[in-house]
Protein backbone atom coordinates (compact mmCIF):
# COMPACT_ATOMS: atom_id res chain seq x y z
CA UNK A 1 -111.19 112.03 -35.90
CA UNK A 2 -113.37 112.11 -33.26
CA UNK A 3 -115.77 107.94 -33.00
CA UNK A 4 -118.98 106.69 -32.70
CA UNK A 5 -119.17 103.78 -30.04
CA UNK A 6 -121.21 100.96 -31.96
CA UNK A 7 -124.14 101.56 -29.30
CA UNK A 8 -124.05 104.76 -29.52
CA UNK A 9 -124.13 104.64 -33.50
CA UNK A 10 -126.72 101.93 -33.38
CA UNK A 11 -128.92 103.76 -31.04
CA UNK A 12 -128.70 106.47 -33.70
CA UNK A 13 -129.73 104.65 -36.40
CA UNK A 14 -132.96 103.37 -34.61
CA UNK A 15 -133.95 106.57 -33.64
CA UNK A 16 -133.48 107.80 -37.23
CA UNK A 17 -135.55 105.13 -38.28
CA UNK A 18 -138.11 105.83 -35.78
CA UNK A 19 -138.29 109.45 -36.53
CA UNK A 20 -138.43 108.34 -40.64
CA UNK A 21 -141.55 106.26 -40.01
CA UNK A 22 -143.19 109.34 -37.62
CA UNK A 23 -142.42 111.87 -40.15
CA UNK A 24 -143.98 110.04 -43.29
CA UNK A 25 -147.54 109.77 -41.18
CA UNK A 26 -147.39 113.41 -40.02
CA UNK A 27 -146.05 114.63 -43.20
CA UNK A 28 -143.48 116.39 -41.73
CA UNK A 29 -140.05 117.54 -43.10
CA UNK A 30 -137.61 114.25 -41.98
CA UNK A 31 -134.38 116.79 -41.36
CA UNK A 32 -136.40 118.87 -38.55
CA UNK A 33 -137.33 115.74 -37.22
CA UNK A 34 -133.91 114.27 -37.30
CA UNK A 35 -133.07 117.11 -35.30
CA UNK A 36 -135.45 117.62 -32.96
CA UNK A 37 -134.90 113.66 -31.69
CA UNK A 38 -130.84 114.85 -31.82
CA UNK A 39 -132.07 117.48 -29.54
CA UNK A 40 -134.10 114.85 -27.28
CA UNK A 41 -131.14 112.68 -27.03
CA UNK A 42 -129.15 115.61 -25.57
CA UNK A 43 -131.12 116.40 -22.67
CA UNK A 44 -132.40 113.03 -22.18
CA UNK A 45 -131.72 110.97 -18.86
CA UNK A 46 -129.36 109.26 -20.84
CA UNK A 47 -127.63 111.74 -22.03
CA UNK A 48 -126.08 110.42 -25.49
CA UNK A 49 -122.97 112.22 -26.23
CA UNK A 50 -122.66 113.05 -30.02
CA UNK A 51 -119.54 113.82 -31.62
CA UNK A 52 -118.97 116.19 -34.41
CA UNK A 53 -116.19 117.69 -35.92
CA UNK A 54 -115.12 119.06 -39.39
CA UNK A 55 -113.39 116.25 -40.30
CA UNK A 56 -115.83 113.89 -39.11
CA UNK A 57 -118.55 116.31 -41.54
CA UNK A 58 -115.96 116.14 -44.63
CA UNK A 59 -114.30 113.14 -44.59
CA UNK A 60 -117.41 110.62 -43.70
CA UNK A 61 -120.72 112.10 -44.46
CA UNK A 62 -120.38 114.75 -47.11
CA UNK A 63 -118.91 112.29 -50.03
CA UNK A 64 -122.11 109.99 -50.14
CA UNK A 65 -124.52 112.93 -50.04
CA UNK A 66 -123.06 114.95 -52.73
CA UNK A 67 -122.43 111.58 -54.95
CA UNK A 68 -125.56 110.07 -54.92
CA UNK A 69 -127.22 113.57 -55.50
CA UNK A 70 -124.86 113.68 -58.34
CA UNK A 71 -125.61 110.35 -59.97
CA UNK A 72 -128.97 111.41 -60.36
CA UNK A 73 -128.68 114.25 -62.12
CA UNK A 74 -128.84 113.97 -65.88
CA UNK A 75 -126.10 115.86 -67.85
CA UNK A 76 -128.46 117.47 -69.95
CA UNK A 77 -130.59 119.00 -67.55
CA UNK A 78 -127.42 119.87 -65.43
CA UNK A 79 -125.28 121.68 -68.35
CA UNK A 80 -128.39 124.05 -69.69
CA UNK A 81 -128.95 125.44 -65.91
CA UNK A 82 -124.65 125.92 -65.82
CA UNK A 83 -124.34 129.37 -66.60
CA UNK A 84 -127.56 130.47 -64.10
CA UNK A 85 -126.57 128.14 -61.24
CA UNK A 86 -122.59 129.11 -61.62
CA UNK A 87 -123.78 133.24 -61.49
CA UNK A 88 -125.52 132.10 -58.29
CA UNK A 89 -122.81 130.05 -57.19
CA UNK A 90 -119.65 131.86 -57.36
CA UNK A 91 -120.58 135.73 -57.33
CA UNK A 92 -123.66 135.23 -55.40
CA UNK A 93 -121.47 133.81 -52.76
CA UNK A 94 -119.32 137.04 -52.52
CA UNK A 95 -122.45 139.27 -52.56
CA UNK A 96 -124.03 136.99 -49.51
CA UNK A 97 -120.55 137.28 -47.66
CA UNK A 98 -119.99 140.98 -48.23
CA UNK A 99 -123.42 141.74 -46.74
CA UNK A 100 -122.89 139.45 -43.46
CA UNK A 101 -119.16 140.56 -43.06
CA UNK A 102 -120.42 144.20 -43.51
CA UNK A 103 -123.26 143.97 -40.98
CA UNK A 104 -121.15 141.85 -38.17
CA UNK A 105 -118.52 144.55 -38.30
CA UNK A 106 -120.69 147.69 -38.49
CA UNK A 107 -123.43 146.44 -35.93
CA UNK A 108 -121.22 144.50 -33.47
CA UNK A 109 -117.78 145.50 -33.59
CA UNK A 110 -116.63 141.96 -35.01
CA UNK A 111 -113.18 142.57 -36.32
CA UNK A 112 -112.59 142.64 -40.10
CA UNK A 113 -111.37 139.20 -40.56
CA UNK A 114 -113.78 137.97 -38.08
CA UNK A 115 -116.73 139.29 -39.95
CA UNK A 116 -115.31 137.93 -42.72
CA UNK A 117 -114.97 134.41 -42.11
CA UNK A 118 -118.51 134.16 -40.82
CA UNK A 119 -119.83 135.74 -43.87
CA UNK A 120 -118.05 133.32 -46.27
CA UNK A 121 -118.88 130.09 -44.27
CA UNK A 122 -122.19 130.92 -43.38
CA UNK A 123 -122.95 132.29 -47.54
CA UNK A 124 -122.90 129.09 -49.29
CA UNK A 125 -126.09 126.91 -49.24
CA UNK A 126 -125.62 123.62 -47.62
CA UNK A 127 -125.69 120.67 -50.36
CA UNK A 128 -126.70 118.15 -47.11
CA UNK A 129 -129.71 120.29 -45.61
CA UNK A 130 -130.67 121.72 -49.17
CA UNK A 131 -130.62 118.23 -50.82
CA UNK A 132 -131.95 116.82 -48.10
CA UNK A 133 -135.40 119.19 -48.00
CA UNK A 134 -135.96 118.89 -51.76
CA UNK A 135 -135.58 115.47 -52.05
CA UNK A 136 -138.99 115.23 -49.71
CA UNK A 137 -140.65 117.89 -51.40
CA UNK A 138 -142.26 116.77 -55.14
CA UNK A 139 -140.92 119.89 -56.74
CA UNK A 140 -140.94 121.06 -60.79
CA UNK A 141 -138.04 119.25 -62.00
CA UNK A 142 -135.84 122.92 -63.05
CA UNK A 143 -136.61 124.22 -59.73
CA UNK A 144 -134.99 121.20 -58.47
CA UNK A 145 -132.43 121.16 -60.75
CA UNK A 146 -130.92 125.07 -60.31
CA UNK A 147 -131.49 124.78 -56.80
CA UNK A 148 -129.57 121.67 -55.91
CA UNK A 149 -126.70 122.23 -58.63
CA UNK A 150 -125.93 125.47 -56.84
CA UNK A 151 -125.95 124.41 -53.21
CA UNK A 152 -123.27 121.88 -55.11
CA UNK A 153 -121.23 124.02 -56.49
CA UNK A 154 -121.11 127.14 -54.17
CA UNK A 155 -118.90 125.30 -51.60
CA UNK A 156 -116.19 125.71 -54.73
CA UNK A 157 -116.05 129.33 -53.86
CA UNK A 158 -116.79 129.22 -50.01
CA UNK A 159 -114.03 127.31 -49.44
CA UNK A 160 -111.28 129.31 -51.34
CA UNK A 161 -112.68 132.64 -49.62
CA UNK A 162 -112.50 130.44 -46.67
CA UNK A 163 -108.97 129.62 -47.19
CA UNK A 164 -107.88 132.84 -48.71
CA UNK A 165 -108.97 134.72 -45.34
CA UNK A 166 -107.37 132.37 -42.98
CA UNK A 167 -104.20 133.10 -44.64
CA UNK A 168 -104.62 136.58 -44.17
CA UNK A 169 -105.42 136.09 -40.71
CA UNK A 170 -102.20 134.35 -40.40
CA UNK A 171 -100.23 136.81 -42.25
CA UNK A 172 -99.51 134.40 -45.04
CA UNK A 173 -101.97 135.25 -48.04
CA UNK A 174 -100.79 136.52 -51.97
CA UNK A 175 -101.71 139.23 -53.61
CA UNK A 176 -104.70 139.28 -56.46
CA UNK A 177 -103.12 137.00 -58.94
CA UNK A 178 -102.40 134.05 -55.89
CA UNK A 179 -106.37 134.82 -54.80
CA UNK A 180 -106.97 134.65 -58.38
CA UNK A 181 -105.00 131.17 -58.83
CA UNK A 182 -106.57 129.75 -55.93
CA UNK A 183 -109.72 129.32 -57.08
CA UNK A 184 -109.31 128.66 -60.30
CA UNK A 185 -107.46 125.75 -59.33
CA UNK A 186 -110.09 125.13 -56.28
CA UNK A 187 -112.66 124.52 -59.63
CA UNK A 188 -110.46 123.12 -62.18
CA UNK A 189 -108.50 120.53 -59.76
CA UNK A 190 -111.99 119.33 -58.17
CA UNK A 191 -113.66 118.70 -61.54
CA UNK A 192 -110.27 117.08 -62.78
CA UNK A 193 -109.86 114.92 -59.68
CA UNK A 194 -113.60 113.73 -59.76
CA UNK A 195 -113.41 113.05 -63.78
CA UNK A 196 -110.00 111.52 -63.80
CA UNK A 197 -110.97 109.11 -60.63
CA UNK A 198 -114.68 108.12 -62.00
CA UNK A 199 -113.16 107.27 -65.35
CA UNK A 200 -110.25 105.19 -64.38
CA UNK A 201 -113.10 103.36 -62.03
CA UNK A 202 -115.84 102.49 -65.29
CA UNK A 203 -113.20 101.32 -66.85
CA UNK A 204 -112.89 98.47 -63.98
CA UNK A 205 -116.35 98.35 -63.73
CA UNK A 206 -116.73 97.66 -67.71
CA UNK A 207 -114.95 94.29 -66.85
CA UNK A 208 -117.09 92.94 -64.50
CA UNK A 209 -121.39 92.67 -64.27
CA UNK A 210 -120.99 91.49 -60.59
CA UNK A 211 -123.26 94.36 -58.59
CA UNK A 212 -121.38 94.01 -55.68
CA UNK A 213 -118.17 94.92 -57.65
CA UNK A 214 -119.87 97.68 -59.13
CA UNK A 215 -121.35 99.16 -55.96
CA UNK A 216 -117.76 98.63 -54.28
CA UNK A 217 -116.24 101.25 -57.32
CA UNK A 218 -118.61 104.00 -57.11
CA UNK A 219 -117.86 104.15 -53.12
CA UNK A 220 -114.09 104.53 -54.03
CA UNK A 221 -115.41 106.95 -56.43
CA UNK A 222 -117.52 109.05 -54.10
CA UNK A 223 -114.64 108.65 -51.70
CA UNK A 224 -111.40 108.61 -53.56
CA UNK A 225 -112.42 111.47 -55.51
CA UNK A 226 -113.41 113.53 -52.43
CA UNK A 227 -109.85 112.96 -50.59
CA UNK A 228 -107.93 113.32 -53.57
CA UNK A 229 -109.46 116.48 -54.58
CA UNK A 230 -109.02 117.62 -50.79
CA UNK A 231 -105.59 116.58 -50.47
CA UNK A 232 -104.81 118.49 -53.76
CA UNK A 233 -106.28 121.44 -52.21
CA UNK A 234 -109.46 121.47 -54.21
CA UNK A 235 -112.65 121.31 -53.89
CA UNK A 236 -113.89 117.52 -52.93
CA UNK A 237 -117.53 118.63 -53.30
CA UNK A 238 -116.44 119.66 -56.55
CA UNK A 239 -114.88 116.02 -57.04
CA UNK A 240 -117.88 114.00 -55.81
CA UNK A 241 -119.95 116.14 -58.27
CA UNK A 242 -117.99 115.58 -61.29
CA UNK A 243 -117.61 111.98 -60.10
CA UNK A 244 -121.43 111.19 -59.69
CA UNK A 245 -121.97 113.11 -63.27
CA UNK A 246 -119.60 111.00 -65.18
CA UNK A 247 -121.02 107.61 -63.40
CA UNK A 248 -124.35 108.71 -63.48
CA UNK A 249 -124.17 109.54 -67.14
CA UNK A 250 -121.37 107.65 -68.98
CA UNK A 251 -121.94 104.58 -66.35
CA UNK A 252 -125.17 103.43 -67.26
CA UNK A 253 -124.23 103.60 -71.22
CA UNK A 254 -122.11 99.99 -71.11
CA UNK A 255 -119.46 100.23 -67.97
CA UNK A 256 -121.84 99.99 -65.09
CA UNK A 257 -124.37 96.57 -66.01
CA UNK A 258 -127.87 97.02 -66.77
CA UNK A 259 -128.46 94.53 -63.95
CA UNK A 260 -126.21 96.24 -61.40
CA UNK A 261 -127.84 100.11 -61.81
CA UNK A 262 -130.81 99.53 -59.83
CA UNK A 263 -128.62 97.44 -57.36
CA UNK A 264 -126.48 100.46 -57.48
CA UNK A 265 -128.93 103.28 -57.11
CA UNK A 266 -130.52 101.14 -54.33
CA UNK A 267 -127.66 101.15 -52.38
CA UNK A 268 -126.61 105.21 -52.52
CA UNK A 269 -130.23 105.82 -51.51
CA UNK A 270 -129.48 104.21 -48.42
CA UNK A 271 -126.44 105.55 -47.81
CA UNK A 272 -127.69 109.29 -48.16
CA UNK A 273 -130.46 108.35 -45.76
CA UNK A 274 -127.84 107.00 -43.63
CA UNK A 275 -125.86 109.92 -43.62
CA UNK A 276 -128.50 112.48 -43.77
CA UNK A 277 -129.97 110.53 -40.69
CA UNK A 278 -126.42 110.98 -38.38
CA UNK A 279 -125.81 114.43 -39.40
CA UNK A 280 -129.04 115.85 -38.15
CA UNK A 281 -129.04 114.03 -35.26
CA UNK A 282 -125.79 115.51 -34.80
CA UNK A 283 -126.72 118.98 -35.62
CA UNK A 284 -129.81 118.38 -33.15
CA UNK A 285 -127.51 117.15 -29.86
CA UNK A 286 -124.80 120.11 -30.29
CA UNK A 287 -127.97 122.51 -30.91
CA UNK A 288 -128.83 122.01 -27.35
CA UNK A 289 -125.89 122.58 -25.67
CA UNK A 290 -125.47 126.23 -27.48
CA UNK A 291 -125.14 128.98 -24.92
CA UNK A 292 -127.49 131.08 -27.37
CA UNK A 293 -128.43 133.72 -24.61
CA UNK A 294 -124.78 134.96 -24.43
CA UNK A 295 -125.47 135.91 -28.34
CA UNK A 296 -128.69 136.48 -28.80
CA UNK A 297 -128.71 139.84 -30.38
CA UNK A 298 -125.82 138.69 -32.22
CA UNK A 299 -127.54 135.89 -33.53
CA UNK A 300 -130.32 137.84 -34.12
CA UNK A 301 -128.46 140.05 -36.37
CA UNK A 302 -126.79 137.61 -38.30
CA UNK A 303 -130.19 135.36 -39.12
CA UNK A 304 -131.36 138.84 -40.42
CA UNK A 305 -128.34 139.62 -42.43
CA UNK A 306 -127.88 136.64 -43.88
CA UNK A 307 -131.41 137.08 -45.15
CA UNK A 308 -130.57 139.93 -46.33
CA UNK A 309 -127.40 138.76 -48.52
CA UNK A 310 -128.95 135.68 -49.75
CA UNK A 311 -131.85 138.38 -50.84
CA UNK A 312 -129.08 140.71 -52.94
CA UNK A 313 -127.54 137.45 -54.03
CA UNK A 314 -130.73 135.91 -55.50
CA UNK A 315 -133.03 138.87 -56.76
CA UNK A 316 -129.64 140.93 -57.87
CA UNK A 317 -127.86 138.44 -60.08
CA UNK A 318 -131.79 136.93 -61.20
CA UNK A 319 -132.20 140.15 -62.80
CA UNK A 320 -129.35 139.71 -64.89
CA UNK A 321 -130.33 136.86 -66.36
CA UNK A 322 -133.75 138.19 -66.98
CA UNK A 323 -133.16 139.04 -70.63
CA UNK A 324 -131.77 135.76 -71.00
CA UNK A 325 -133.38 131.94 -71.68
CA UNK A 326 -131.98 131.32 -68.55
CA UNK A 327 -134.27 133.63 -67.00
CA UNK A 328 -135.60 132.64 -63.42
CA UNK A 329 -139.02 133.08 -62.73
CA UNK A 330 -140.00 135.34 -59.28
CA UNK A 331 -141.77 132.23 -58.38
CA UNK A 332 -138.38 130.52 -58.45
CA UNK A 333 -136.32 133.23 -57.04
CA UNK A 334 -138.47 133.23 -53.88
CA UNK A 335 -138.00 129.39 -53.11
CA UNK A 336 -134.01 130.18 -53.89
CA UNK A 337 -133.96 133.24 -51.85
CA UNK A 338 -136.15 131.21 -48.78
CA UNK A 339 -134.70 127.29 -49.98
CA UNK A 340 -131.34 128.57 -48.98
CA UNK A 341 -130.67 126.58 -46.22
CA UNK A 342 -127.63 126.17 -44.29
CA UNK A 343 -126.38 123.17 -42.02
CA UNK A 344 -123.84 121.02 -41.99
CA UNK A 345 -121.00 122.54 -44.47
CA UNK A 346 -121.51 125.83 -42.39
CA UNK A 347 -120.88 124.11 -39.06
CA UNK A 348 -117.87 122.04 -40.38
CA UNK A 349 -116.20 125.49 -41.61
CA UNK A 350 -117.04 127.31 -37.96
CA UNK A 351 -115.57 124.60 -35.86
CA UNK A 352 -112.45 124.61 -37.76
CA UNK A 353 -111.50 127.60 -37.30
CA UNK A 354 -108.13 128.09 -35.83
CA UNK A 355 -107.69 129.68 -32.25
CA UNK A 356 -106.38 132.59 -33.33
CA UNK A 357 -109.78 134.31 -34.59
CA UNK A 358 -110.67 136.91 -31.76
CA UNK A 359 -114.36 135.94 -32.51
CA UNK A 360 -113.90 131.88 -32.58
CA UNK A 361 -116.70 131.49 -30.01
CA UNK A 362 -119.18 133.93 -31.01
CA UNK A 363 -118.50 132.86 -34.39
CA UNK A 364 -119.31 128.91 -33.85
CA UNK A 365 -122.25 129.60 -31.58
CA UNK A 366 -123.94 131.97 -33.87
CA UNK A 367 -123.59 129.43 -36.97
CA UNK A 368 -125.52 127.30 -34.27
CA UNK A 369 -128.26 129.76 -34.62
CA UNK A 370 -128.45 130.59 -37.78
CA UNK A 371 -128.76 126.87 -38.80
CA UNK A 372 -131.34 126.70 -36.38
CA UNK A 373 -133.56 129.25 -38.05
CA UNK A 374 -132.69 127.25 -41.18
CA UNK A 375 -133.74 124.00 -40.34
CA UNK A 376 -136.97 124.96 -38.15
CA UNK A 377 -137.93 128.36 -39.72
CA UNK A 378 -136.96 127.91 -43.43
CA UNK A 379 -136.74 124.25 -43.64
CA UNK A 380 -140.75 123.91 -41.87
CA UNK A 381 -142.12 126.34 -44.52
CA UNK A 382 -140.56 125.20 -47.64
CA UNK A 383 -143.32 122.97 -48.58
CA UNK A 384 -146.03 125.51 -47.57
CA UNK A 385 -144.53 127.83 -50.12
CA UNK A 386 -143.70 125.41 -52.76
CA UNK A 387 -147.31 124.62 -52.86
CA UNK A 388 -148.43 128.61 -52.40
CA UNK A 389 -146.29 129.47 -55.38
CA UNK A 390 -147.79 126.43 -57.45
CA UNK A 391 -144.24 124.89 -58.26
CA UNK A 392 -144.89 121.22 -57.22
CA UNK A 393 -144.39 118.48 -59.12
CA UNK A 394 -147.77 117.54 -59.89
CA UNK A 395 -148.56 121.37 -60.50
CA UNK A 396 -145.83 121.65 -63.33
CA UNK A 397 -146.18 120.34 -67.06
CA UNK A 398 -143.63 117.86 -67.89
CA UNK A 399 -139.88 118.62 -69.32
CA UNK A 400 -139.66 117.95 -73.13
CA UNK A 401 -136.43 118.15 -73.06
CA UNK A 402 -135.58 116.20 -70.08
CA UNK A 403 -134.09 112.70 -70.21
């Protein structure tokens, strides 16, 4: 795994909080900031050098992020958008894919598997950049709640397409009924992993009111559910989910000490900051080194087709559900269609990818662009059109139901 140096880590950290305290007086979106001072860094005189990696992504920064989202949400609330945020999840993730694949292969000649992979990794929403933008945006609690669920649970079925095609790329995939198997068991074992590890860790936790000792078992759980999931060849955003779910609802109901919670919930604010903070400025110091002229009209093409997918994805599968009670308003379907950023999770997939892919290069560099347009394009305009569309917080009556 590739390391920080502590300077280098600690000069991180005081640019992040730097760029915090300039973002709250401009009003600003923090994650475009966080990459724009990456950027800086890059080019600067000093010339910071930034690692990132997959592992580095998976291991270290996506646990806390997905956790402490997790922990927050209220079962409730989570369980009556399900059914709407799975249909967006899991088939609107093979609509979004088909599109790209078909467009990278028909427009530039990228081979079949090629195409492919870059249209599964670059489908799913990121949970970091996603969770990151709403959580700075006052914005009606469902619209909050559908959004951020399914940039959760779509990396379920990015990673098994993921998976599934580099096994056909090395000549080593199943038939249907494998495919099949595979991600049922990239669901079940993540939810299982996250469950079984959060509940074996409240019952610890119920025999103790020491905060530290409670603070100290929800990290395992964020952690340990993530690797175990992983090394079960699961999902482990599917694990820290179910793990922050079960703490965040069963926890606070006797195992996890009235005193400790806000002790608790303290500290996995600051650790998503922290780890929202790196991973920009991480994003921001490999954008700059991105040979984007040798791609340009391929990266052109993809930012447009991935628009285009997420569009079939969103306003396709929201008219199904517009007989329903889970119907989605077109107010909401345009922030999901435009909220769906990519970042992180996209990168991670891109720069694993084995040496074998005729497109590697293209592939990685592209992702590079396409997150750009994300964070700058997307991710600068969010809050203009949350407040357009009349969906902020303060715009919305309250939730009966919610608790």
């Amino acid at each position: 795994m590739e390391r920080f140096s502590i300077p280098t880590l600690g000069l991180v950290l005081l640019v992040a909080c730097l760029v915090a305290i300039l973002c709250r007086r401009l009003r600003a979106p923090y994650s475009v900031g966080l990459v724009l001072a990456g950027i800086a860094l890059a080019i600067s005189p000093v010339g910071v050098e930034l690692p990132l990696g997959p592992e580095l992504i998976f291991s270290v920064f996506l646990p806390p992020l997905v956790f402490e989202a997790a922990v927050q949400l209220r079962w409730r609330q989570f369980s009556r958008e399900l059914p709407a945020t799975t249909l967006l999840a899991f088939p609107g993730v093979v609509v979004a894919a088909a599109v790209v694949a078909a467009g990278m292969h028909l427009l530039l000649g990228w081979s079949w598997i090629g195409a492919g992979l870059f249209g599964v990794l670059i489908a799913a929403t990121d949970p970091v950049s996603v969770i990151a933008a709403f959580k700075e945006m006052r914005v009606e609690r469902r619209l909050r709640i559908v959004v951020e669920s399914e940039s959760l649970l779509n990396d379920g079925a990015a990673a098994v397409g993921f998976s599934v095609l580099l096994a056909v790329a090395a000549g080593s995939a199943g038939g249907a009924l494998a495919i099949g198997g595979a991600l049922v068991w990239t669901i079940a074992g993540g939810v299982f992993a996250g469950a079984a590890t959060a509940g074996a860790l409240l019952l610890i936790a119920g025999r103790t009111d020491d905060h530290l000792v409670e603070i100290t078992l929800t990290t395992i759980a964020a952690y340990g559910s993530f690797l175990l999931a992983e090394r079960l060849h699961a999902s482990g955003v599917l694990a820290s989910l179910s793990a922050g779910l079960v703490i965040g609802n069963l926890g606070w109901r006797g195992p996890i000490s009235a005193a400790g919670r806000g002790h608790v919930l303290a500290f996995w604010e600051y650790a998503a900051f922290l780890a929202n903070s790196v991973v920009f400025i991480l994003i921001g110091s490999h954008e700059a080194h991105q040979p984007f002229s040798l791609v340009s009209a391929a990266a052109a093409a993809a930012v447009v087709l991935v628009l285009l997918g997420r569009a079939a994805a969103v306003y396709g599968l929201g008219a199904l559900l517009a007989p329903t009670a889970l119907r989605l308003s077109m107010k909401m379907q345009h922030v999901l269609f435009w909220g769906g950023l990519r970042g992180a999770l996209a990168l991670a997939l891109a720069l694993a990818l084995p040496p074998t892919v005729a497109e590697r290069r293209e592939i990685i560099i592209v992702a590079f662009a396409v997150v750009a347009f994300s964070i700058f394009v997307q991710g600068l305009t969010m809050p203009w059109l949350i407040r357009r569309l009349g969906l902020n917080a303060d715009a919305a009556p309250p939730d009966p139901t919610a608790i």
